[in-house]
PDB file of N, CA and C in Angstrom:
ATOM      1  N   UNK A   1     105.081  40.325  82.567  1.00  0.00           N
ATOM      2  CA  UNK A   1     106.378  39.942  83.117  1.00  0.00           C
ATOM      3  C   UNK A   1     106.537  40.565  84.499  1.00  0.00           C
ATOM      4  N   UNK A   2     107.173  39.732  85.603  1.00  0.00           N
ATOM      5  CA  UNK A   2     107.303  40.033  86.881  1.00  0.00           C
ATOM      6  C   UNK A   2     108.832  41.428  87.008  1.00  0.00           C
ATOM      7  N   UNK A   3     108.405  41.766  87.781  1.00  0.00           N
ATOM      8  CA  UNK A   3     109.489  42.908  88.043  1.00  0.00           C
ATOM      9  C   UNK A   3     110.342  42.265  89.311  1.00  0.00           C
ATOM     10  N   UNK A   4     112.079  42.207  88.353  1.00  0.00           N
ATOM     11  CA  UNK A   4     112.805  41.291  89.148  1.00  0.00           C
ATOM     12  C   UNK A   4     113.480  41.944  90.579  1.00  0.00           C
ATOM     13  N   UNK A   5     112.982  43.061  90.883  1.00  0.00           N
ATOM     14  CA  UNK A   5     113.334  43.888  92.005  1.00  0.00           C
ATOM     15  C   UNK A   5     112.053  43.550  93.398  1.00  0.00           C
ATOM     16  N   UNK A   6     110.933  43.274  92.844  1.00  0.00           N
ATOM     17  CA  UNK A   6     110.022  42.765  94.055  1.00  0.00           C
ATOM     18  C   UNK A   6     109.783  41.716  93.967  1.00  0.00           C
ATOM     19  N   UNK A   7     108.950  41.102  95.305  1.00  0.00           N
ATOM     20  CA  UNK A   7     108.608  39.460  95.448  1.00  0.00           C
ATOM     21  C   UNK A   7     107.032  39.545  94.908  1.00  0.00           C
ATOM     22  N   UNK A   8     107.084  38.164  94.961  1.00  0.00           N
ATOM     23  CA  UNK A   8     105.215  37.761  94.666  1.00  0.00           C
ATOM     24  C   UNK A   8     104.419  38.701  95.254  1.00  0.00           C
ATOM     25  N   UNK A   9     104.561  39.381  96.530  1.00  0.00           N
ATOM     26  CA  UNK A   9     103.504  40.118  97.093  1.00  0.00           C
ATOM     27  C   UNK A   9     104.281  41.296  96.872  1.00  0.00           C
ATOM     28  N   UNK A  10     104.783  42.123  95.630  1.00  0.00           N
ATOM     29  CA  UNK A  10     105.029  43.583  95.843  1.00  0.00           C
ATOM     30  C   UNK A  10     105.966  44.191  96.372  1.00  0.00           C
ATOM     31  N   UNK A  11     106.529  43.530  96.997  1.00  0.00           N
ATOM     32  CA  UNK A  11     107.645  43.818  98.155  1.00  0.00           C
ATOM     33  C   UNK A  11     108.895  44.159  97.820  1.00  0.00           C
ATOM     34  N   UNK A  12     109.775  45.398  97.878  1.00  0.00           N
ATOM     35  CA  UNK A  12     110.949  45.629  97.656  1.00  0.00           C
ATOM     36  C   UNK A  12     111.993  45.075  98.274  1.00  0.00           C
ATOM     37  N   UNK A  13     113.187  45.081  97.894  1.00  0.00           N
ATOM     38  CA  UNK A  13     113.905  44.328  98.586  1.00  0.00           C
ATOM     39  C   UNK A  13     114.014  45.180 100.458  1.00  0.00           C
ATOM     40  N   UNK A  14     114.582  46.627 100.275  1.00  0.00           N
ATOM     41  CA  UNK A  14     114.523  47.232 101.265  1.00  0.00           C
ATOM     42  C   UNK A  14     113.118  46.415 102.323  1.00  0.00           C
ATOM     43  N   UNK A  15     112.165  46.787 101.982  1.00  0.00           N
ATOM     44  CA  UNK A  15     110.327  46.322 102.615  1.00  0.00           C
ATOM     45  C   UNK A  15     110.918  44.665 103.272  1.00  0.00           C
ATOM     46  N   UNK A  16     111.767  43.284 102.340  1.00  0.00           N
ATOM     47  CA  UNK A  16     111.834  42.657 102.718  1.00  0.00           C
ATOM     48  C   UNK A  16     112.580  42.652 103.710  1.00  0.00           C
ATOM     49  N   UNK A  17     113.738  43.448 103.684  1.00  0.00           N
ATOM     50  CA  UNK A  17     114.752  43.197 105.156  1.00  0.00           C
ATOM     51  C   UNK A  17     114.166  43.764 106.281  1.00  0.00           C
ATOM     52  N   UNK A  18     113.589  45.122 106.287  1.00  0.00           N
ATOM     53  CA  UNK A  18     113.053  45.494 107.131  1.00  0.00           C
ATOM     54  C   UNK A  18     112.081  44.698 108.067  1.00  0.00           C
ATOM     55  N   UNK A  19     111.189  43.773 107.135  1.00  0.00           N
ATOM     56  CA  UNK A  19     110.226  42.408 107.544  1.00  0.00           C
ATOM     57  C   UNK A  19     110.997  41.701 108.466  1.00  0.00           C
ATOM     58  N   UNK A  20     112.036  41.099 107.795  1.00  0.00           N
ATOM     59  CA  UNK A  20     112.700  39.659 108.166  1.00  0.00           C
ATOM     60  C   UNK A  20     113.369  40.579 109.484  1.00  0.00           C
ATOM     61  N   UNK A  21     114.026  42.081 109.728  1.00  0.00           N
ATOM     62  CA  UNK A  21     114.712  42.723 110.533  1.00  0.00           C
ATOM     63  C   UNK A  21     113.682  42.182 112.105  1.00  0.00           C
ATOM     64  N   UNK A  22     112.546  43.083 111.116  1.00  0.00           N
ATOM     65  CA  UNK A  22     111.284  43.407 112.390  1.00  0.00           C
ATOM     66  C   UNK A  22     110.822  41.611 113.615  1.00  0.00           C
ATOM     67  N   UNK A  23     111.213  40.542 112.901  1.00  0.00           N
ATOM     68  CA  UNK A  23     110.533  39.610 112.905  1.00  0.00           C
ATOM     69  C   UNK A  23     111.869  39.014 113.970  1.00  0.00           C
ATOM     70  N   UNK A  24     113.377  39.153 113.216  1.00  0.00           N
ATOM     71  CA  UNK A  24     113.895  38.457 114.182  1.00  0.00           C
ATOM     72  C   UNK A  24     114.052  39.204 115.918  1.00  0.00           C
ATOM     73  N   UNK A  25     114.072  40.778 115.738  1.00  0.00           N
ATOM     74  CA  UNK A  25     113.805  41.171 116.810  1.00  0.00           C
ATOM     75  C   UNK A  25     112.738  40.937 117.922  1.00  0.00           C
ATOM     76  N   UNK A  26     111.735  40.756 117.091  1.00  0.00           N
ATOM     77  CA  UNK A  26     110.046  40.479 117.774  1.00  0.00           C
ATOM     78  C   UNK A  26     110.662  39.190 118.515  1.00  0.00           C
ATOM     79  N   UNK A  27     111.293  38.156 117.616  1.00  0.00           N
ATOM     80  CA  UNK A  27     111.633  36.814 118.562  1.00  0.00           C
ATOM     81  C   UNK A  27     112.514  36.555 119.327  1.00  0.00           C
ATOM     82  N   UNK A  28     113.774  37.870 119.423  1.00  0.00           N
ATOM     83  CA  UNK A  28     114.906  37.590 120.052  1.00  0.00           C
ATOM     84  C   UNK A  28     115.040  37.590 121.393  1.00  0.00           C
ATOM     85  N   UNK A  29     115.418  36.989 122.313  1.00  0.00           N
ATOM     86  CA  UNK A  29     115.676  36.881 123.434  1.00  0.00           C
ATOM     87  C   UNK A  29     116.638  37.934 124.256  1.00  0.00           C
ATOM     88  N   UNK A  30     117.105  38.596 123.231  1.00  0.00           N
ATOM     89  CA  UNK A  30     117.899  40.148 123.722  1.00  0.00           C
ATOM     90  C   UNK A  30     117.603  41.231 122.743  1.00  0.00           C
ATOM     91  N   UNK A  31     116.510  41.501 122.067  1.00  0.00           N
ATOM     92  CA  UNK A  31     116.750  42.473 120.881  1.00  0.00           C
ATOM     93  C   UNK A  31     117.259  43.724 121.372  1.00  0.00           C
ATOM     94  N   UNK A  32     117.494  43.793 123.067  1.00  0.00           N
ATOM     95  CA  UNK A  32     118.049  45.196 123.017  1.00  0.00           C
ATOM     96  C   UNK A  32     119.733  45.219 122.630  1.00  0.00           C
ATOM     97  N   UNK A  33     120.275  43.971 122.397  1.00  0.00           N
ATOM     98  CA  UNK A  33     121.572  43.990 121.658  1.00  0.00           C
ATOM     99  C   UNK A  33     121.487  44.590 120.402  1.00  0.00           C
ATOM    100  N   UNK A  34     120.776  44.249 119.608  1.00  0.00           N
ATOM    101  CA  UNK A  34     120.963  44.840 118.685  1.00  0.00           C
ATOM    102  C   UNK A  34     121.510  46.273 117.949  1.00  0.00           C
ATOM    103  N   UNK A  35     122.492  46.156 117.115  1.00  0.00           N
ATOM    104  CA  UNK A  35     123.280  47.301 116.932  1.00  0.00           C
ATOM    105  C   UNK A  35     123.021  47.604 115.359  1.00  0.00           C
ATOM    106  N   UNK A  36     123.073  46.661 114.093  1.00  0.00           N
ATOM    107  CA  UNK A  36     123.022  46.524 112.825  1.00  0.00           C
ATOM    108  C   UNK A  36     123.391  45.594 112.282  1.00  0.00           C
ATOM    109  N   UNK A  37     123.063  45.376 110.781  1.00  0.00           N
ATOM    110  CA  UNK A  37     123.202  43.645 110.156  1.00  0.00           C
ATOM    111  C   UNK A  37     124.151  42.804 110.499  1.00  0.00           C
ATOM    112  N   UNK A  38     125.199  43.475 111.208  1.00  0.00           N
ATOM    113  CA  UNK A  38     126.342  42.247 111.596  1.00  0.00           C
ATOM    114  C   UNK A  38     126.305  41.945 113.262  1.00  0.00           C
ATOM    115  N   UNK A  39     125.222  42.437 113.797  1.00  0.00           N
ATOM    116  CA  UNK A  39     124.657  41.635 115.120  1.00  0.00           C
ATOM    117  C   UNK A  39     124.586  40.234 115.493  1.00  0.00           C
ATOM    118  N   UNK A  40     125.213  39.478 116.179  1.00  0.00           N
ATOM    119  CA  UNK A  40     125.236  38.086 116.082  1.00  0.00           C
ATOM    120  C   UNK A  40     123.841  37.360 116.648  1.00  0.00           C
ATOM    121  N   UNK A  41     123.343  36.983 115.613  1.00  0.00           N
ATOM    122  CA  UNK A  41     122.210  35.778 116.451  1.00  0.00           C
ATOM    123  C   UNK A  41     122.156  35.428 117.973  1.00  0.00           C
ATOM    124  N   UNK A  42     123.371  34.307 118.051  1.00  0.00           N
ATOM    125  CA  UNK A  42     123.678  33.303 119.175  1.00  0.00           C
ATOM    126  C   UNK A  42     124.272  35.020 120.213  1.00  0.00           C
ATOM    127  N   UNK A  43     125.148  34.971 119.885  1.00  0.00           N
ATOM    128  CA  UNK A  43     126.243  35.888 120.986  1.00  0.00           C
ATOM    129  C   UNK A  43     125.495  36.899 121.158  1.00  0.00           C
ATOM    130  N   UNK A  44     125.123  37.985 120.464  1.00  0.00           N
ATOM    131  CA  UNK A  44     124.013  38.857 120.898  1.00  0.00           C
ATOM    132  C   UNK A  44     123.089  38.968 121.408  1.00  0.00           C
ATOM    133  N   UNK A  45     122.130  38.458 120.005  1.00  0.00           N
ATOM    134  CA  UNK A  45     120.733  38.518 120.446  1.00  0.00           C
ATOM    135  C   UNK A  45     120.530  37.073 121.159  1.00  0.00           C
ATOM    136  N   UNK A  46     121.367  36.751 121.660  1.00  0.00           N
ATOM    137  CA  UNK A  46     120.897  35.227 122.472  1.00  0.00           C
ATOM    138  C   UNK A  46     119.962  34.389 121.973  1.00  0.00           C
ATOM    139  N   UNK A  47     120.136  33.656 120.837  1.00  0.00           N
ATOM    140  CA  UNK A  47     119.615  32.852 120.168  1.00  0.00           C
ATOM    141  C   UNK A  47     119.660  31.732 120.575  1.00  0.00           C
ATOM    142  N   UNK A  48     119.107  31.045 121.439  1.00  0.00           N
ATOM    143  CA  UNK A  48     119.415  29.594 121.414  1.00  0.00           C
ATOM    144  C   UNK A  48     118.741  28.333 120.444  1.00  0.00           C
ATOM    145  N   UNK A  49     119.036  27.269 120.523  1.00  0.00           N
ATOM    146  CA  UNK A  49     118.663  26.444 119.271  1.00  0.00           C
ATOM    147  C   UNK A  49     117.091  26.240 119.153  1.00  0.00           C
ATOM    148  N   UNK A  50     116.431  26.378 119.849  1.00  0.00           N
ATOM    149  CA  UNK A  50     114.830  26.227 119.768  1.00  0.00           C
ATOM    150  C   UNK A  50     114.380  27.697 119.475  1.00  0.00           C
ATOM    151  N   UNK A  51     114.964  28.537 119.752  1.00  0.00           N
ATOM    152  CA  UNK A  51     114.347  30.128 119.519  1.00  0.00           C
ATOM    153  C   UNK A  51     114.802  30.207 117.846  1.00  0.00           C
ATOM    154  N   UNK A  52     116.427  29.377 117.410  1.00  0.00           N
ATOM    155  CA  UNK A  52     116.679  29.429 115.575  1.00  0.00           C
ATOM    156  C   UNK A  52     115.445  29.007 114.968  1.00  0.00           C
ATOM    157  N   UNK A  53     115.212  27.858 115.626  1.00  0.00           N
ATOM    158  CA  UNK A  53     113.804  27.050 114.769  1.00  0.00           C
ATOM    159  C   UNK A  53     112.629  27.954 114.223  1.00  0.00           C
ATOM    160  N   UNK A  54     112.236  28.654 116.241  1.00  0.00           N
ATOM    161  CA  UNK A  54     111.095  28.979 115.648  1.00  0.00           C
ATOM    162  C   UNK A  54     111.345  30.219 114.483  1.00  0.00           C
ATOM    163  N   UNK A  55     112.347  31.098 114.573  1.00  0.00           N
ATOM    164  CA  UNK A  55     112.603  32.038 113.688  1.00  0.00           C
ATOM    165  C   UNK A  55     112.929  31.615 112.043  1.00  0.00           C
ATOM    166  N   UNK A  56     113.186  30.505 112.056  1.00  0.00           N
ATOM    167  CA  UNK A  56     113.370  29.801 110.835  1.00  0.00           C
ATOM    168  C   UNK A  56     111.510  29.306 110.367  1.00  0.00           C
ATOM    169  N   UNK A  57     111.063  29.024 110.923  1.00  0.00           N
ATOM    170  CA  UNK A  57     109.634  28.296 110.353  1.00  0.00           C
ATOM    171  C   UNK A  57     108.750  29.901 110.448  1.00  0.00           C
ATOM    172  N   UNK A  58     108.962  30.453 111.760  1.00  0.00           N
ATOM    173  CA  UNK A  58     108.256  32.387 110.925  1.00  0.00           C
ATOM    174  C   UNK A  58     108.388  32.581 109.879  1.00  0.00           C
ATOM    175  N   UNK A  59     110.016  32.619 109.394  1.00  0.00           N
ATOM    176  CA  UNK A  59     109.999  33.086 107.993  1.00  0.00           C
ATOM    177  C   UNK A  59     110.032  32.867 107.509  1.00  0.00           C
ATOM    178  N   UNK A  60     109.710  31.392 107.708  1.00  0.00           N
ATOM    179  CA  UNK A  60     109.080  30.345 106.518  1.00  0.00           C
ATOM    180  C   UNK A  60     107.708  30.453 106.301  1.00  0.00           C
ATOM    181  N   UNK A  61     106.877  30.543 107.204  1.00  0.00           N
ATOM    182  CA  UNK A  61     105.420  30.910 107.115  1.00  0.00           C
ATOM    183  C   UNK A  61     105.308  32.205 106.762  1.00  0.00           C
ATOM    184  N   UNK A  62     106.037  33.233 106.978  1.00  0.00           N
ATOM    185  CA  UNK A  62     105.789  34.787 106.502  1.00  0.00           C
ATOM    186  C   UNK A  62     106.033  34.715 104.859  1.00  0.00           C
ATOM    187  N   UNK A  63     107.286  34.418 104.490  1.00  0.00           N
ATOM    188  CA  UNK A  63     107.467  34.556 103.251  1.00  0.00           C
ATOM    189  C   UNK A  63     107.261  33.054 102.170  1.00  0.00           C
ATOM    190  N   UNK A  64     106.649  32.408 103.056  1.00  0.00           N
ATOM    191  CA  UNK A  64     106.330  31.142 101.834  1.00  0.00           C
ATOM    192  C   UNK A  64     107.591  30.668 101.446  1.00  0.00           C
ATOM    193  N   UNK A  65     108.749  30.549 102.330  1.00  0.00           N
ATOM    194  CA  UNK A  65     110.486  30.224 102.049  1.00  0.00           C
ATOM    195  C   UNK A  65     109.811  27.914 102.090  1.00  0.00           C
ATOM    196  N   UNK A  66     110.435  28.084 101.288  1.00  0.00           N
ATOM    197  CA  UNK A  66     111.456  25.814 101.064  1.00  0.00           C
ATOM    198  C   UNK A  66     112.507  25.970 102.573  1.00  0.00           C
ATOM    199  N   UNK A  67     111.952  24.958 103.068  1.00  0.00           N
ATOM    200  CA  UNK A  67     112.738  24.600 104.469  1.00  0.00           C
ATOM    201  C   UNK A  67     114.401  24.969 104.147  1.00  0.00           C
ATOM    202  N   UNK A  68     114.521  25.441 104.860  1.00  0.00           N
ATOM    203  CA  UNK A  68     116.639  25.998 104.928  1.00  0.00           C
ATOM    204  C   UNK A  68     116.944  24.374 105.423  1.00  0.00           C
ATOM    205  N   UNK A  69     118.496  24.003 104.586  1.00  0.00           N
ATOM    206  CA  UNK A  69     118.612  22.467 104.863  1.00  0.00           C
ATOM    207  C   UNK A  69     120.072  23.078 105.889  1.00  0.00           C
ATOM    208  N   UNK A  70     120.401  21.953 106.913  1.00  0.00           N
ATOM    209  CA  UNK A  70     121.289  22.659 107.880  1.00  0.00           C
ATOM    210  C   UNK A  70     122.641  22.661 107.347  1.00  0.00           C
ATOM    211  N   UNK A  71     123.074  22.691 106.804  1.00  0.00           N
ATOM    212  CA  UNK A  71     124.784  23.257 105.732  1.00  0.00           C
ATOM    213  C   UNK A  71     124.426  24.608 105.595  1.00  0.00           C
ATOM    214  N   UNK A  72     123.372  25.224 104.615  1.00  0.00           N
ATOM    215  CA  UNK A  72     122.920  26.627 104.833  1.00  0.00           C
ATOM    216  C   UNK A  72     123.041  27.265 106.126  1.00  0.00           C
ATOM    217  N   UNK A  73     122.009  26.381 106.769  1.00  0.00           N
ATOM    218  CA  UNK A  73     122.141  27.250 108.065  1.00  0.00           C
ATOM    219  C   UNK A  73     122.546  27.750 109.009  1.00  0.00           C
ATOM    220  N   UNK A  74     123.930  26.455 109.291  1.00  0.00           N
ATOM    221  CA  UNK A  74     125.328  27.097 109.652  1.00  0.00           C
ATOM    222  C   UNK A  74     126.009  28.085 109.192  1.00  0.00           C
ATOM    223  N   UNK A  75     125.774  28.569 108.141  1.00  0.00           N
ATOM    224  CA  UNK A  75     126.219  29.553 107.282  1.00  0.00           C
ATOM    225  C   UNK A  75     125.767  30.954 107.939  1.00  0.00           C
ATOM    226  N   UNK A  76     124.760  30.591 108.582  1.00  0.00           N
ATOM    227  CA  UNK A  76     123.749  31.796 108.968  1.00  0.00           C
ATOM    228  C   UNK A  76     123.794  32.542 110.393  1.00  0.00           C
ATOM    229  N   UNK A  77     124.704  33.361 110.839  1.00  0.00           N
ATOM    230  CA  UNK A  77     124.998  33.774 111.677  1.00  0.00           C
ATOM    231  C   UNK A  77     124.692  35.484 112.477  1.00  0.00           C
ATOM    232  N   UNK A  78     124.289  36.169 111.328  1.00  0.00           N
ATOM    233  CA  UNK A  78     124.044  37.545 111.935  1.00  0.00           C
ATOM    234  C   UNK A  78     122.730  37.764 111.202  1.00  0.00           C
ATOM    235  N   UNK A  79     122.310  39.101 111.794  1.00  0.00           N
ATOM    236  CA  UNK A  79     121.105  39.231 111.074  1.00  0.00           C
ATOM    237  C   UNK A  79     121.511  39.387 109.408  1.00  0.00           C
ATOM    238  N   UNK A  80     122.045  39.956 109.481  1.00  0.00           N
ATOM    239  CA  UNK A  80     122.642  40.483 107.761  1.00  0.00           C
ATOM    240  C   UNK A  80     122.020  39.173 106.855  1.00  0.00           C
ATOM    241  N   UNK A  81     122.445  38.237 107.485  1.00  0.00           N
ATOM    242  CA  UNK A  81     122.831  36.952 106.514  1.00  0.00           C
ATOM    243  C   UNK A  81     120.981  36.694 106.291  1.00  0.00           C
ATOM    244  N   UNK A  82     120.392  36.693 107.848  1.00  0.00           N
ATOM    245  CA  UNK A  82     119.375  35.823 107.660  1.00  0.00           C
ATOM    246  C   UNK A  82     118.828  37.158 106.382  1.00  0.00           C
ATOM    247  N   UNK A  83     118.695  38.479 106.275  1.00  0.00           N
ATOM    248  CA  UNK A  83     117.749  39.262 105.485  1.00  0.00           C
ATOM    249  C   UNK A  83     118.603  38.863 103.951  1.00  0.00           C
ATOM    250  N   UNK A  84     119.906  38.267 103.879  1.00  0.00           N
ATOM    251  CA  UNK A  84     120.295  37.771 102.773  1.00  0.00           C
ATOM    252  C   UNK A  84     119.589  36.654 101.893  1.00  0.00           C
ATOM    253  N   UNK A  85     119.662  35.533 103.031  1.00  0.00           N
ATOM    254  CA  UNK A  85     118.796  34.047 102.710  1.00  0.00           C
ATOM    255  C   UNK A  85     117.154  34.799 102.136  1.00  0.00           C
ATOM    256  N   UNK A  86     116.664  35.162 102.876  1.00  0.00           N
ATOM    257  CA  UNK A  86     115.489  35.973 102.173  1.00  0.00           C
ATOM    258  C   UNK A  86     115.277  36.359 101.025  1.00  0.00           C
ATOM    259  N   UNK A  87     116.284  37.328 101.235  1.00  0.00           N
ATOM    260  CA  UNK A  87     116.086  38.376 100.105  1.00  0.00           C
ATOM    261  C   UNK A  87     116.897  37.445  98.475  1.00  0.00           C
ATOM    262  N   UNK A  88     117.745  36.558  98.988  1.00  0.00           N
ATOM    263  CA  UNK A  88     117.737  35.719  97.707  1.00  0.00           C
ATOM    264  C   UNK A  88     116.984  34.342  97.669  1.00  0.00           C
ATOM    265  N   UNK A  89     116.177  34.650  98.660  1.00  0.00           N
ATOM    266  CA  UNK A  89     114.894  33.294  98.022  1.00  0.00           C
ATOM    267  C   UNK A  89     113.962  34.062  97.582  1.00  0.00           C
ATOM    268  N   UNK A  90     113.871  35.287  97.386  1.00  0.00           N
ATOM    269  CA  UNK A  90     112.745  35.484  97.108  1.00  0.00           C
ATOM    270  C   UNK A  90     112.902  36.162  95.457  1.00  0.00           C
ATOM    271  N   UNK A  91     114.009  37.176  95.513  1.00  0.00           N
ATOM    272  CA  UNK A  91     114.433  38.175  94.445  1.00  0.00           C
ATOM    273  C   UNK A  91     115.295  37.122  93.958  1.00  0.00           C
ATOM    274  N   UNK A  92     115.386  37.702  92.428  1.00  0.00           N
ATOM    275  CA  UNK A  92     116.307  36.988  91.592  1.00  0.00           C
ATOM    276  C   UNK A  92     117.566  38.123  91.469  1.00  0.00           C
ATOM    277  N   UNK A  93     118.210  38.285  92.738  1.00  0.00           N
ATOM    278  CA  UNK A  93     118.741  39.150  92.547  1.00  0.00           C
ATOM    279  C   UNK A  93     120.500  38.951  91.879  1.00  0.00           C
ATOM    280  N   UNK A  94     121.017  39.851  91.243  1.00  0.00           N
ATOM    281  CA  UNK A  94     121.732  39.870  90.570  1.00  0.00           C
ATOM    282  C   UNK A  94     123.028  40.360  90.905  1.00  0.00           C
ATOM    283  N   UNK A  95     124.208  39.893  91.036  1.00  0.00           N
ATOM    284  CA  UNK A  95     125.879  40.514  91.865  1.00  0.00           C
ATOM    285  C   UNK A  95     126.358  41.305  90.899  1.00  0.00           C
TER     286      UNK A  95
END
């Protein structure tokens, strides 16, 4: 039986945000905005709509994520959220 605290590859939840953290910074167009999970994508880190993409298909190719359909993804506004979408596609995690 799988242990419902890590993903397929081992990974704690902490290990995953830190990933998805490390990854949107690597792509951001301002990561020196960055302050903590409620950092804004767009307004901060200057996200514009082709830089969402590619950060959306990274962590789709990093973590083996099902394409985000765009109702979700409007939803998706700070970093917080995106290590959320993650961390509940991957963990069966529990409120």
């Amino acid at each position: 039986m799988s242990d419902p605290t890590t993903d397929g590859a081992g990974r704690t939840e902490d290990e995953i945000r830190s990933l998805v953290r490390a990854l949107i910074l690597e792509l951001a167009p301002n990561a020196e905005a960055y302050r903590d999970g409620s950092t804004n994508l767009v307004d901060e880190l200057e996200y514009h709509s082709l830089a969402l993409l590619e950060m959306a298909f990274a962590l789709e190719d990093e973590f083996e994520l099902e394409a985000i359909d765009e109702e979700t993804a409007r939803t998706i506004t700070t970093v917080r959220h995106v290590e959320d979408h993650v961390v509940n596609a991957l963990l069966a995690v529990v409120d």
